[in-house]
C-alpha atoms as a PDB file:
ATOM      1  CA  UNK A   1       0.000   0.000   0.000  1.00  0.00           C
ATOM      2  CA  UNK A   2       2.749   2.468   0.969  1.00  0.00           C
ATOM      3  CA  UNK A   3       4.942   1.699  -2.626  1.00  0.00           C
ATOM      4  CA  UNK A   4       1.288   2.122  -4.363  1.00  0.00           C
ATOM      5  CA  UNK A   5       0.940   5.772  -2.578  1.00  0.00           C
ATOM      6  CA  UNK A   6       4.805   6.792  -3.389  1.00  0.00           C
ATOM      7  CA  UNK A   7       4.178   5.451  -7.272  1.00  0.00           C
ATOM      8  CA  UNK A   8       1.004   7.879  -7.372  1.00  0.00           C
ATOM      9  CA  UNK A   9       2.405  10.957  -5.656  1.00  0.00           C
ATOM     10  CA  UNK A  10       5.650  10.703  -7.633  1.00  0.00           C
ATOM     11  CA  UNK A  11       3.448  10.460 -11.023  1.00  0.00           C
ATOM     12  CA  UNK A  12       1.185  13.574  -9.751  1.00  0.00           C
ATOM     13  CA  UNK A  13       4.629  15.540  -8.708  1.00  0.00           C
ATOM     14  CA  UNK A  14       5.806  14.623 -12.294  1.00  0.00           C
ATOM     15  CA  UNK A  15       2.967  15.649 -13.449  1.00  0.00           C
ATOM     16  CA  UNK A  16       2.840  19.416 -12.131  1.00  0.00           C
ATOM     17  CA  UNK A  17       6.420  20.040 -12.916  1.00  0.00           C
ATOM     18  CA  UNK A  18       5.698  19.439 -16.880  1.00  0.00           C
ATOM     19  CA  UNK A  19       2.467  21.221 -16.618  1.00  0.00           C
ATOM     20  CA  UNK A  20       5.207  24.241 -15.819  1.00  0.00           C
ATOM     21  CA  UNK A  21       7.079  23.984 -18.183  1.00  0.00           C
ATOM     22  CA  UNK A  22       6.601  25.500 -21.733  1.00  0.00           C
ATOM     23  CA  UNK A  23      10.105  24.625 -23.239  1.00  0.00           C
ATOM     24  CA  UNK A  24      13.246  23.192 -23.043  1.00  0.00           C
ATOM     25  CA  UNK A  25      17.021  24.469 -22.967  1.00  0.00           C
ATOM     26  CA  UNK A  26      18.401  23.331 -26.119  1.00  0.00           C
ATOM     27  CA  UNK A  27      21.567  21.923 -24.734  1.00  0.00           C
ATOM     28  CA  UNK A  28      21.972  20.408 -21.674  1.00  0.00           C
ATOM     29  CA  UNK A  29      25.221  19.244 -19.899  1.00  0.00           C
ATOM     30  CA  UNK A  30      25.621  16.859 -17.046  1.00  0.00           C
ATOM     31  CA  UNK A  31      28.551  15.855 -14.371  1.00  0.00           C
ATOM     32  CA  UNK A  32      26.970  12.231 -13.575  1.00  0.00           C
ATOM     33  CA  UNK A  33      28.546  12.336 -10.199  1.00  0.00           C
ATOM     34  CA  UNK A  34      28.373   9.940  -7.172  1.00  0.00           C
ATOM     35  CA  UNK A  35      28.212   6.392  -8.793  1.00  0.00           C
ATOM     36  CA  UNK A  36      31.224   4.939  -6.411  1.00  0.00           C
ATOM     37  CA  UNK A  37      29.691   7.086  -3.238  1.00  0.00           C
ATOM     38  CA  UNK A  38      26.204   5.065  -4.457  1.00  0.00           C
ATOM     39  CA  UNK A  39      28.188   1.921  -4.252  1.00  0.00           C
ATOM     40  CA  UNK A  40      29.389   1.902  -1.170  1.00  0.00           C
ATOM     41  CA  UNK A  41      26.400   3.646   0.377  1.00  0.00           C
ATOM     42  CA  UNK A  42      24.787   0.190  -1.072  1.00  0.00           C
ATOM     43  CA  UNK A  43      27.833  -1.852  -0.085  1.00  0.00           C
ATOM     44  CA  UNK A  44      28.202  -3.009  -3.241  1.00  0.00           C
ATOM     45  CA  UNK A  45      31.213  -2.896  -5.735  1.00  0.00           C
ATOM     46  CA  UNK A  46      32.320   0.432  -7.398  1.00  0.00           C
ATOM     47  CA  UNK A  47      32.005  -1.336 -10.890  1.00  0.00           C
ATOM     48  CA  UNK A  48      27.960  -2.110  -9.868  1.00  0.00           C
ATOM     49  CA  UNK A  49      27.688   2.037  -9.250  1.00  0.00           C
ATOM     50  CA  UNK A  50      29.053   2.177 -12.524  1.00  0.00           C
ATOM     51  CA  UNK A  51      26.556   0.373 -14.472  1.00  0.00           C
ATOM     52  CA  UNK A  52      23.649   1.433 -12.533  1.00  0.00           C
ATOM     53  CA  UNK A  53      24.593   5.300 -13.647  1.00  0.00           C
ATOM     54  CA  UNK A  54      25.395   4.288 -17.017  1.00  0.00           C
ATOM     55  CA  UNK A  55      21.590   2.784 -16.744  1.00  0.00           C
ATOM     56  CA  UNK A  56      20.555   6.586 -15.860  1.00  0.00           C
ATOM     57  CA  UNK A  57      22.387   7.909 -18.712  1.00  0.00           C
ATOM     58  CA  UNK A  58      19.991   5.788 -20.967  1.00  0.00           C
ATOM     59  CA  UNK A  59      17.090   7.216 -19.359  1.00  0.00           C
ATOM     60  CA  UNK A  60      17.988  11.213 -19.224  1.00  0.00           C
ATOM     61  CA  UNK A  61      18.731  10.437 -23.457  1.00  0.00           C
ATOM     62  CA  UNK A  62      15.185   9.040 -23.438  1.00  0.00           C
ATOM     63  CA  UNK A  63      13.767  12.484 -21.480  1.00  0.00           C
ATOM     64  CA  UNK A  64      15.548  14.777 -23.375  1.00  0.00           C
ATOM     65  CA  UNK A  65      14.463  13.617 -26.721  1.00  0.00           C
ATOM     66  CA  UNK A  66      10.877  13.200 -25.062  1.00  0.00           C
ATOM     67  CA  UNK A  67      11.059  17.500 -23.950  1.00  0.00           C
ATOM     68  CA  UNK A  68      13.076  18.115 -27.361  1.00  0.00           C
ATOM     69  CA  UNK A  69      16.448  18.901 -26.191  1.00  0.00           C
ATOM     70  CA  UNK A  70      18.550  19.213 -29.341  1.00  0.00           C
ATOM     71  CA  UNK A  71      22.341  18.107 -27.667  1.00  0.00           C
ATOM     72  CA  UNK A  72      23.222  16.809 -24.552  1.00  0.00           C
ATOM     73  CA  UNK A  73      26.617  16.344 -23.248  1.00  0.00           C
ATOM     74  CA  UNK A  74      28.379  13.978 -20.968  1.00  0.00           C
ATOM     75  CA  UNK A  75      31.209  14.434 -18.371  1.00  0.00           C
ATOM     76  CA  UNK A  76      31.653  10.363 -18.627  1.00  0.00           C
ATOM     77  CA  UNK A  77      35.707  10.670 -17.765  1.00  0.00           C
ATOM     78  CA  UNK A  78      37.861  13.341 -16.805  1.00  0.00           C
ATOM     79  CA  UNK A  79      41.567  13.932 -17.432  1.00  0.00           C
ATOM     80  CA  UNK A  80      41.936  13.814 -13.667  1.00  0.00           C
ATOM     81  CA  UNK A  81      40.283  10.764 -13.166  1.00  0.00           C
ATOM     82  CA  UNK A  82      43.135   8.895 -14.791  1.00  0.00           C
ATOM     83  CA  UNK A  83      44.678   9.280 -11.394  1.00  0.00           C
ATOM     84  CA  UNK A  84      42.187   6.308 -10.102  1.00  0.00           C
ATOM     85  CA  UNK A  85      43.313   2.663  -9.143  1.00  0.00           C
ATOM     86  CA  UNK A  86      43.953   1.117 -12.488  1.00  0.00           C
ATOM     87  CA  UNK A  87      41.174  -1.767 -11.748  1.00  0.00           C
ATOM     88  CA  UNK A  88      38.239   0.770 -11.463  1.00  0.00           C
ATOM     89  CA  UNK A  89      40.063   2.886 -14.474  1.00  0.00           C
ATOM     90  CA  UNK A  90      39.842  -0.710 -16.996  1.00  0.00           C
ATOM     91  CA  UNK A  91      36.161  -1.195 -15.701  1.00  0.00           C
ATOM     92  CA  UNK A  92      35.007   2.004 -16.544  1.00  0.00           C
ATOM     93  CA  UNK A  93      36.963   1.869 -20.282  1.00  0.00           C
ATOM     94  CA  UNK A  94      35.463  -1.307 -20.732  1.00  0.00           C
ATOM     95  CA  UNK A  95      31.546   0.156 -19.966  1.00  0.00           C
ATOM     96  CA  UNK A  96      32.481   2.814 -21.928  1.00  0.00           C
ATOM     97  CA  UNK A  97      33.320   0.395 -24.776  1.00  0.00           C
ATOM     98  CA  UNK A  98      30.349  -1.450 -24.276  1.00  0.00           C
ATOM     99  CA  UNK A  99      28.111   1.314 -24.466  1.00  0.00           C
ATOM    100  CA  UNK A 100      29.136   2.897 -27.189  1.00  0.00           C
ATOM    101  CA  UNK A 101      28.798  -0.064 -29.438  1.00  0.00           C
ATOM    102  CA  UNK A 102      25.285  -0.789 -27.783  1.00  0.00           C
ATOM    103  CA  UNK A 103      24.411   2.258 -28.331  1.00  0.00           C
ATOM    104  CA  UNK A 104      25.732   3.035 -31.613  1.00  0.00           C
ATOM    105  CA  UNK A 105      23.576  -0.254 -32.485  1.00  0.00           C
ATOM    106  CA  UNK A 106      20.296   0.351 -31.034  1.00  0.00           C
ATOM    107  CA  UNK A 107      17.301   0.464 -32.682  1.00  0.00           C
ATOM    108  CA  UNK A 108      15.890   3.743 -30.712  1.00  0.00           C
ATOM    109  CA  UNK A 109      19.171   5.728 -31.095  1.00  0.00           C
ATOM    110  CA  UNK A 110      18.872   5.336 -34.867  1.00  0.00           C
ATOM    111  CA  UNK A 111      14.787   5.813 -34.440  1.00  0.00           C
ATOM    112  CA  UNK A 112      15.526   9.057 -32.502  1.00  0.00           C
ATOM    113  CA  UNK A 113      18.276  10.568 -34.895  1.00  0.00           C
ATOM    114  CA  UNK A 114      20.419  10.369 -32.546  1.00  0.00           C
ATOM    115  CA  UNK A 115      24.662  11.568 -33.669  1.00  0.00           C
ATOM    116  CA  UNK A 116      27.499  10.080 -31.300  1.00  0.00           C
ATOM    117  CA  UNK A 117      30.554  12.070 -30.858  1.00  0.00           C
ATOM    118  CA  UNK A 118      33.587  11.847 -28.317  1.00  0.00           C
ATOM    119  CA  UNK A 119      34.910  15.241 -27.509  1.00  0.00           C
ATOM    120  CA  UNK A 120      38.565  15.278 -25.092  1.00  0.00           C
ATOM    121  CA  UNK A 121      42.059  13.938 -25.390  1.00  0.00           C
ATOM    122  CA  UNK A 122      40.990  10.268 -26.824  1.00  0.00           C
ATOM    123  CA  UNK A 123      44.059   9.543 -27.669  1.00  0.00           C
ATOM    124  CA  UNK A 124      45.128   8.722 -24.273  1.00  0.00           C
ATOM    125  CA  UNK A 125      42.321   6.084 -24.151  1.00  0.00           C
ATOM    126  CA  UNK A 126      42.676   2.384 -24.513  1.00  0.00           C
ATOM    127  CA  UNK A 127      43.224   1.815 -28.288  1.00  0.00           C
ATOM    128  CA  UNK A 128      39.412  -0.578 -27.562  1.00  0.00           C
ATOM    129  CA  UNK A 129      37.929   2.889 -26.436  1.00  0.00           C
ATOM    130  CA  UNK A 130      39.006   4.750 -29.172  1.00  0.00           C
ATOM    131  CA  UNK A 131      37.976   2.039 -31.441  1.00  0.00           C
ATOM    132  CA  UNK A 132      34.708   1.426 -29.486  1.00  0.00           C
ATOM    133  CA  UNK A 133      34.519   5.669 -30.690  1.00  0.00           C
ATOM    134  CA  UNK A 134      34.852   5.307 -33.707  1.00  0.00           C
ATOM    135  CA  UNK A 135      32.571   2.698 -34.874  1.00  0.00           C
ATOM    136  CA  UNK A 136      29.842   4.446 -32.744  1.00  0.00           C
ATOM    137  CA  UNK A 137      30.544   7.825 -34.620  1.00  0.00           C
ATOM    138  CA  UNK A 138      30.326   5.993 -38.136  1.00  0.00           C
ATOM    139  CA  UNK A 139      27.555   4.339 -36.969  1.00  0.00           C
ATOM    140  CA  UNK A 140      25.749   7.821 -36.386  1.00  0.00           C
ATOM    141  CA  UNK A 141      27.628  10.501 -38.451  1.00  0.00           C
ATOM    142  CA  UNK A 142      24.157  10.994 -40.550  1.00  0.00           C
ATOM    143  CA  UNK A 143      21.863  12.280 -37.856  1.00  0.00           C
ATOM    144  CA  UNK A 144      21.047  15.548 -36.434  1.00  0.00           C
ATOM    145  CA  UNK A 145      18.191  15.569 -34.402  1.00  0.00           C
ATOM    146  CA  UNK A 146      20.147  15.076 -31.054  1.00  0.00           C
ATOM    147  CA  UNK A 147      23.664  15.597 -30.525  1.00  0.00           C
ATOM    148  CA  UNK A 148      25.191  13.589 -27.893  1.00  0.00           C
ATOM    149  CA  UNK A 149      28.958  14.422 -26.974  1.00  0.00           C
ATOM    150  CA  UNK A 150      30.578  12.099 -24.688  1.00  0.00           C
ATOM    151  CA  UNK A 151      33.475  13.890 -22.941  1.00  0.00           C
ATOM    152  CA  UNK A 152      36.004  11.007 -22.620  1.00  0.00           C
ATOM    153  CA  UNK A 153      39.635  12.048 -21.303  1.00  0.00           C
ATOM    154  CA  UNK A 154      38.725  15.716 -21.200  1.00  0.00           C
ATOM    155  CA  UNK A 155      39.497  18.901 -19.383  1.00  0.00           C
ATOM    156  CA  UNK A 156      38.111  22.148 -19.920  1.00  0.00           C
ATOM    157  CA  UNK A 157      41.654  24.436 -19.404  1.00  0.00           C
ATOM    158  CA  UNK A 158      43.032  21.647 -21.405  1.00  0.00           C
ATOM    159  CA  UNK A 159      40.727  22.432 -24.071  1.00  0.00           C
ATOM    160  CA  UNK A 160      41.097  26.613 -23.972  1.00  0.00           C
ATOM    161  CA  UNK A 161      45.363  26.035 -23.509  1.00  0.00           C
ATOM    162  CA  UNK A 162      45.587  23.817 -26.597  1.00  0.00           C
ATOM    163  CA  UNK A 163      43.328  26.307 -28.843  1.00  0.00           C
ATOM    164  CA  UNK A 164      45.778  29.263 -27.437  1.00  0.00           C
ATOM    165  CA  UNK A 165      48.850  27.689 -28.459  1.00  0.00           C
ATOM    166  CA  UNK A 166      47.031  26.849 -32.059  1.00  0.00           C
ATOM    167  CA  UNK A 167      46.468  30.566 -31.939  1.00  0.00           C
ATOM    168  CA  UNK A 168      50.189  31.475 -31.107  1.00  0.00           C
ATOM    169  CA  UNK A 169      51.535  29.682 -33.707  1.00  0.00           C
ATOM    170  CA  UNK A 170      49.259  30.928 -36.059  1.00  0.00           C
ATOM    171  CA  UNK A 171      49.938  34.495 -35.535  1.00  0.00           C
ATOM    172  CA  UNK A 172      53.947  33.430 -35.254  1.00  0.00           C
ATOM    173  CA  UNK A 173      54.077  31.715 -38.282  1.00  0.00           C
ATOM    174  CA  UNK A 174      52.538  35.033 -39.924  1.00  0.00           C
ATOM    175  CA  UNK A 175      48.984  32.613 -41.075  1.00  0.00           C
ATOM    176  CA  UNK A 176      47.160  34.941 -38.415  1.00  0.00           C
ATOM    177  CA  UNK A 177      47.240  38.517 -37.772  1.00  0.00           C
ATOM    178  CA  UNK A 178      46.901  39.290 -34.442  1.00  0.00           C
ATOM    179  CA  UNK A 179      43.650  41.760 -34.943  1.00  0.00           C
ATOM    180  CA  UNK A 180      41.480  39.116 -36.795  1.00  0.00           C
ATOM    181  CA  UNK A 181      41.492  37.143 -34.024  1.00  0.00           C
ATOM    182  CA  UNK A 182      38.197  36.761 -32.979  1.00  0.00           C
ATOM    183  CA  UNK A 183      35.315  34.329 -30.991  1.00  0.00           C
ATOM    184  CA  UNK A 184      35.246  32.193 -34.506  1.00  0.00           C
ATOM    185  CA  UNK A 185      39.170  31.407 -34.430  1.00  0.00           C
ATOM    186  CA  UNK A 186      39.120  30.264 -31.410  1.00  0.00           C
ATOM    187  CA  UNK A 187      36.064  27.937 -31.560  1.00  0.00           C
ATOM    188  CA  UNK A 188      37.609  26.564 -34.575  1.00  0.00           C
ATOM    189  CA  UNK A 189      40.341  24.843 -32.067  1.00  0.00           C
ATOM    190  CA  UNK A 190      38.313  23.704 -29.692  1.00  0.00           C
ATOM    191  CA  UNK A 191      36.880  19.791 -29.576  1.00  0.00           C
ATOM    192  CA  UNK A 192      35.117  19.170 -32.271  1.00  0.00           C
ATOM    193  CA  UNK A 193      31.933  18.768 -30.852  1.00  0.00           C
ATOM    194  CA  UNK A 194      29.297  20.638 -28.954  1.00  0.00           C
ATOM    195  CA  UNK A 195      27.351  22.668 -31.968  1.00  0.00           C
ATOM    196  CA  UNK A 196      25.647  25.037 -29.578  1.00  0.00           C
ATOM    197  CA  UNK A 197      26.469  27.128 -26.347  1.00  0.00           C
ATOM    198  CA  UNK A 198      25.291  25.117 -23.529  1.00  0.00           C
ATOM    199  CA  UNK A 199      21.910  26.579 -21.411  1.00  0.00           C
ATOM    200  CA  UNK A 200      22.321  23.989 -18.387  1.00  0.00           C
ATOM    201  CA  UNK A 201      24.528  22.320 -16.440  1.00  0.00           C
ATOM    202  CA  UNK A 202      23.125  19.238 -14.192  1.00  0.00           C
ATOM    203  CA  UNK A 203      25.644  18.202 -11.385  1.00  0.00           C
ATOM    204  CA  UNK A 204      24.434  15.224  -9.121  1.00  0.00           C
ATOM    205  CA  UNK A 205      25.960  13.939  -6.014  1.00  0.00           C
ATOM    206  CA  UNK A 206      25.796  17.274  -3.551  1.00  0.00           C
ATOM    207  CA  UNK A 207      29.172  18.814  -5.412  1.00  0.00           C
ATOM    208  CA  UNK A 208      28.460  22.560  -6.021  1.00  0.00           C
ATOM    209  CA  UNK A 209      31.126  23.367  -8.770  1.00  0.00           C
ATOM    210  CA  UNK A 210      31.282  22.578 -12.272  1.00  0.00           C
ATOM    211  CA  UNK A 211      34.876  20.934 -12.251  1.00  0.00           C
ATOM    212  CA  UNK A 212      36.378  22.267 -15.733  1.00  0.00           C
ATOM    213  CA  UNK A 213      33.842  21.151 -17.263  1.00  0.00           C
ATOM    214  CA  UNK A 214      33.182  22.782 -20.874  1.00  0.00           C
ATOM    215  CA  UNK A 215      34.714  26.341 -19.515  1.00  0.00           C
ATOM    216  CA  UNK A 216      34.250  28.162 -23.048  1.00  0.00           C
ATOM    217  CA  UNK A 217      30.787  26.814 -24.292  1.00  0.00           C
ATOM    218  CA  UNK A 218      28.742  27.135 -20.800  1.00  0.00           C
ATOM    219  CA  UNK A 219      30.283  30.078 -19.072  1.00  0.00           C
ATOM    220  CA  UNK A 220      30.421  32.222 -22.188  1.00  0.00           C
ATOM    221  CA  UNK A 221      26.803  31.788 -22.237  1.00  0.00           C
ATOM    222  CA  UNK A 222      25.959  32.140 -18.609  1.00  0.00           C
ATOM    223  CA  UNK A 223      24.535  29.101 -18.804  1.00  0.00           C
ATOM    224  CA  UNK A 224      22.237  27.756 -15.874  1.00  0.00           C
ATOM    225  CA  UNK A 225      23.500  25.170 -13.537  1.00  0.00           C
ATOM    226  CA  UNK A 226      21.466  22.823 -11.391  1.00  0.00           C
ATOM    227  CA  UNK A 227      23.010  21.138  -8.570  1.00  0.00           C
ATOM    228  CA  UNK A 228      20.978  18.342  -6.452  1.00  0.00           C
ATOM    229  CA  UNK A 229      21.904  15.349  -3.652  1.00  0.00           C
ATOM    230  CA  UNK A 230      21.352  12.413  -5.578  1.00  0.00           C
ATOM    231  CA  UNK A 231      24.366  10.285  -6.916  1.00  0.00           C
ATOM    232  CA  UNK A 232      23.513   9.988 -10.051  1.00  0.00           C
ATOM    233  CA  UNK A 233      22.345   5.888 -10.310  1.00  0.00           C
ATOM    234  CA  UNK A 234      19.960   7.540  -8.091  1.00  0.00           C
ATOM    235  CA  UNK A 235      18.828  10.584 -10.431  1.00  0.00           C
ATOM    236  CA  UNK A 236      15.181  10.601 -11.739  1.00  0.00           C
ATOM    237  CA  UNK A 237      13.134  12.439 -13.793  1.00  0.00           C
ATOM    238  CA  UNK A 238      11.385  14.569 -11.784  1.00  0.00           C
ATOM    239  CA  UNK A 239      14.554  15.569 -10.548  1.00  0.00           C
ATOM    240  CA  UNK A 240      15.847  16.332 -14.572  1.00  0.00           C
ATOM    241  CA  UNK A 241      11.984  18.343 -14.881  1.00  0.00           C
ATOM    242  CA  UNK A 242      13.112  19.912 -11.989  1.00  0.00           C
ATOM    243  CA  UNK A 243      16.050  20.884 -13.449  1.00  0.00           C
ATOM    244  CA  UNK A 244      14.452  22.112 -16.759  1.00  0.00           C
ATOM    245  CA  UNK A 245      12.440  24.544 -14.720  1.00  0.00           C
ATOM    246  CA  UNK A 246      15.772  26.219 -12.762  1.00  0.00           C
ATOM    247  CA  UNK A 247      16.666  26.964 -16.686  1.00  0.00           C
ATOM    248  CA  UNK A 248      13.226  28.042 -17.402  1.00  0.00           C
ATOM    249  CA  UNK A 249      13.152  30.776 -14.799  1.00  0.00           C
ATOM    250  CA  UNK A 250      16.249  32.193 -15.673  1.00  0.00           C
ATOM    251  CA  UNK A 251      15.034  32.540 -19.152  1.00  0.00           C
ATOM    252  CA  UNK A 252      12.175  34.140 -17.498  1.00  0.00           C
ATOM    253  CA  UNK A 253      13.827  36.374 -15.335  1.00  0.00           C
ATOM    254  CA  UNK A 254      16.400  37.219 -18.229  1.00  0.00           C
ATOM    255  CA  UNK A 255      14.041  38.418 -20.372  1.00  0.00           C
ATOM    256  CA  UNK A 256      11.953  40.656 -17.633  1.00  0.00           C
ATOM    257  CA  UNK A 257      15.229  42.157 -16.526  1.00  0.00           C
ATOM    258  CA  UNK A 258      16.042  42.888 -20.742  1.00  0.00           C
ATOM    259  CA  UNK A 259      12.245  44.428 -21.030  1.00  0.00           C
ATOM    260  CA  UNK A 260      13.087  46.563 -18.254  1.00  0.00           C
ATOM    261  CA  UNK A 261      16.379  48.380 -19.784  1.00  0.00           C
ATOM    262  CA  UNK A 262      14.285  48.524 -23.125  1.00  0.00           C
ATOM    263  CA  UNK A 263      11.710  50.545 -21.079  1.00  0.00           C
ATOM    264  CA  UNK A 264      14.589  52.767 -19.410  1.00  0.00           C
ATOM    265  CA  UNK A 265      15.684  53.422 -23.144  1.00  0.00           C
ATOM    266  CA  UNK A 266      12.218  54.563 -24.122  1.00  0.00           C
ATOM    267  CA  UNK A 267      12.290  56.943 -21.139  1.00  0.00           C
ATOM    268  CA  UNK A 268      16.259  58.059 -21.605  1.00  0.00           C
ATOM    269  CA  UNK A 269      16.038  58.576 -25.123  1.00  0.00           C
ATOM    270  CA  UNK A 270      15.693  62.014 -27.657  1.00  0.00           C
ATOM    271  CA  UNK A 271      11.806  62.724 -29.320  1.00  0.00           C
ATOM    272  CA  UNK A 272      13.132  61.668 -32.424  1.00  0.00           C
ATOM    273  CA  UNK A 273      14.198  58.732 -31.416  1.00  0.00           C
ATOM    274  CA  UNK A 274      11.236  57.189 -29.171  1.00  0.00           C
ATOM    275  CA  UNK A 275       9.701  55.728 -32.042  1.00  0.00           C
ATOM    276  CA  UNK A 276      12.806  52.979 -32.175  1.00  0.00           C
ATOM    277  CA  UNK A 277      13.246  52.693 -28.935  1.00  0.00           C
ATOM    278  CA  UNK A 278       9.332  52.032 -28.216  1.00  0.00           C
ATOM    279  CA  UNK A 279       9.662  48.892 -31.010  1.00  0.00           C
ATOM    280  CA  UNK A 280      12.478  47.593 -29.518  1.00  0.00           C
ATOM    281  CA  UNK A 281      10.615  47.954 -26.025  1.00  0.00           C
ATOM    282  CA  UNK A 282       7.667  45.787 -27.684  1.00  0.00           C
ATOM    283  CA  UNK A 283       9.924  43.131 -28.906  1.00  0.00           C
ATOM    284  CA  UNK A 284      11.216  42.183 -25.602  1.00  0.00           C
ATOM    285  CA  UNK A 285       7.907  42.726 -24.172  1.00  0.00           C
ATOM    286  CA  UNK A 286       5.943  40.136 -26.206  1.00  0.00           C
ATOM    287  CA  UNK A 287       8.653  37.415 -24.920  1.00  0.00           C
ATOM    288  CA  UNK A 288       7.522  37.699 -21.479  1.00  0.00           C
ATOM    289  CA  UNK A 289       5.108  35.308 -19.384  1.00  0.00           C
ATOM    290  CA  UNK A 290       2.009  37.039 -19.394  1.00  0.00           C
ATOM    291  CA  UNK A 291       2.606  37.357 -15.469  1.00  0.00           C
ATOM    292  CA  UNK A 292       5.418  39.875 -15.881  1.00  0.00           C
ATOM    293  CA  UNK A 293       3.859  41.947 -18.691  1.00  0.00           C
ATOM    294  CA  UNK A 294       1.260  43.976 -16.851  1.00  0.00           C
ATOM    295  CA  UNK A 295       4.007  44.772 -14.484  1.00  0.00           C
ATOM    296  CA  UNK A 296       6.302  46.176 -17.249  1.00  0.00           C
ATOM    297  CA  UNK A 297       2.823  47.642 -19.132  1.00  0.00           C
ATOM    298  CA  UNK A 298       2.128  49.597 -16.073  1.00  0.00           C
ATOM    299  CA  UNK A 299       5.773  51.499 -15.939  1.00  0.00           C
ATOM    300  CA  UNK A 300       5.535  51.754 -19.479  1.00  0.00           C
ATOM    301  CA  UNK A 301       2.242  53.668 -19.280  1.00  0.00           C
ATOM    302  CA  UNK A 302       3.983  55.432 -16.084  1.00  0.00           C
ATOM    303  CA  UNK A 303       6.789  56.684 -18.286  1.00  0.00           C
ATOM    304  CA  UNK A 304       4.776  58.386 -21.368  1.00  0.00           C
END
């Protein structure tokens, strides 16, 4: 009787978070943190924490294409974590393996349109990892309906150092002049990868930092982060819904804070120029939740 109760107050929770919704970041990145905490909170092996949060990962791939998230990507192994005891090192490159193959092979990744790319140093992977890579790549180099980077062997001031030093020796070999350098060249030597900036970052496992993780493509953007207890074998998806609506309210609350400077424009500006600035004004204000446009209606009125 009590599981029957938790089933139907979970569904009814999961329920009122998606009625509150009306979209969906576009590119969502997650730190799947606390899989070997899991395990031994379970008292089970660090390889069986493993495979329950590669289990997870599954799932959130199945939500996201559900709420239309366009690219997702994955902090599966850092360039710190090579430090670990070699046995738990060879049992996460062999999941990895696995699941790349698995899912470069399933039936609902190639339903969903779904492209597989590894984004990091992968040449300091197993030569079966990197192999494991590329067939899942081939597998999926056609689609484009959701991206899904796999950050294997990566680190984020790894990434920005090695796209500086392409830069140097650009300019020093005279291919580059210093002045055209620009957002553009240096995205051109980053990982080949992520497509878009990223709008959210999900951390699991209590850890309130975002450990290097995709420095150039989620803090240029501001993007919103979302931190929560669970270890991640342990991550749901009213927790991920959850997390969709932190995003959502920043939107929100971006957008009411941009009406607001359009409407101290309208009020700062010359005569001749109100007529611009009362366009731009509208423009913002049609992109707000109908909550926050009487609010911004009622200064506007205040200000003519």
């Amino acid at each position: 009787m009590r599981e029957r109760v938790r089933r139907l107050g979970y569904a009814a929770y999961e329920r009122l978070l998606r009625s509150e919704l009306s979209g969906a970041p576009s590119h969502v990145a997650v730190i799947q943190d606390g899989n070997r905490r899991y395990a031994r909170k379970k008292g089970a092996d660090t390889s069986d924490g493993h495979r329950e949060g590669a289990e997870t990962t599954e799932a959130l791939l199945d939500w996201c294409d559900e709420l239309g998230v366009r690219e997702v990507t994955l902090y599966a192994f850092s360039t710190e974590n090579f430090n670990r005891p070699e046995e738990e090192r060879e049992h996460i490159f062999d999941l990895v393996e696995q699941k790349l193959r698995t899912f470069a092979d399933a039936d609902r990744v190639h339903d969903a349109g779904v492209c597989i790319r590894a984004i990091g140093e992968t040449s300091m992977l197993p030569d079966r990892v990197q192999d494991a890579i590329d067939y899942a790549e081939g597998r999926t180099a056609q689609y484009d309906r959701l991206n899904l980077n796999v950050a294997l062997a990566y680190g984020g001031r790894a990434e920005l150092l090695g796209a500086a030093r392409d830069v140097a020796a650009a300019v020093d070999a005279g291919e580059l002049a210093p002045e055209d350098v620009s957002v553009d060249t240096v995205e051109q030597r980053l990982y080949e990868g992520p497509t878009r900036d990223v709008d959210l970052i999900i951390r699991t496992g209590g850890d309130e930092r975002t450990s290097n993780f995709l420095p150039w493509h989620a803090n240029g953007n501001e993007a919103a982060t979302f931190f929560c207890t669970p270890y991640w074998p342990e991550f749901r998806k009213i927790d991920f819904l959850r997390a969709i609506r932190v995003y959502q309210n920043r939107e929100d609350s971006w957008r009411t804070t941009r009406a607001r400077r359009a409407l101290a424009l309208v009020s700062a500006v010359e005569d001749a120029e109100v007529p611009q600035a009362r366009q731009i004004l509208g423009r913002f204000r049609d992109a707000l939740p109908n909550s926050e446009r009487a609010a911004v209606d009622d200064e506007y009125d205040a200000a003519d």
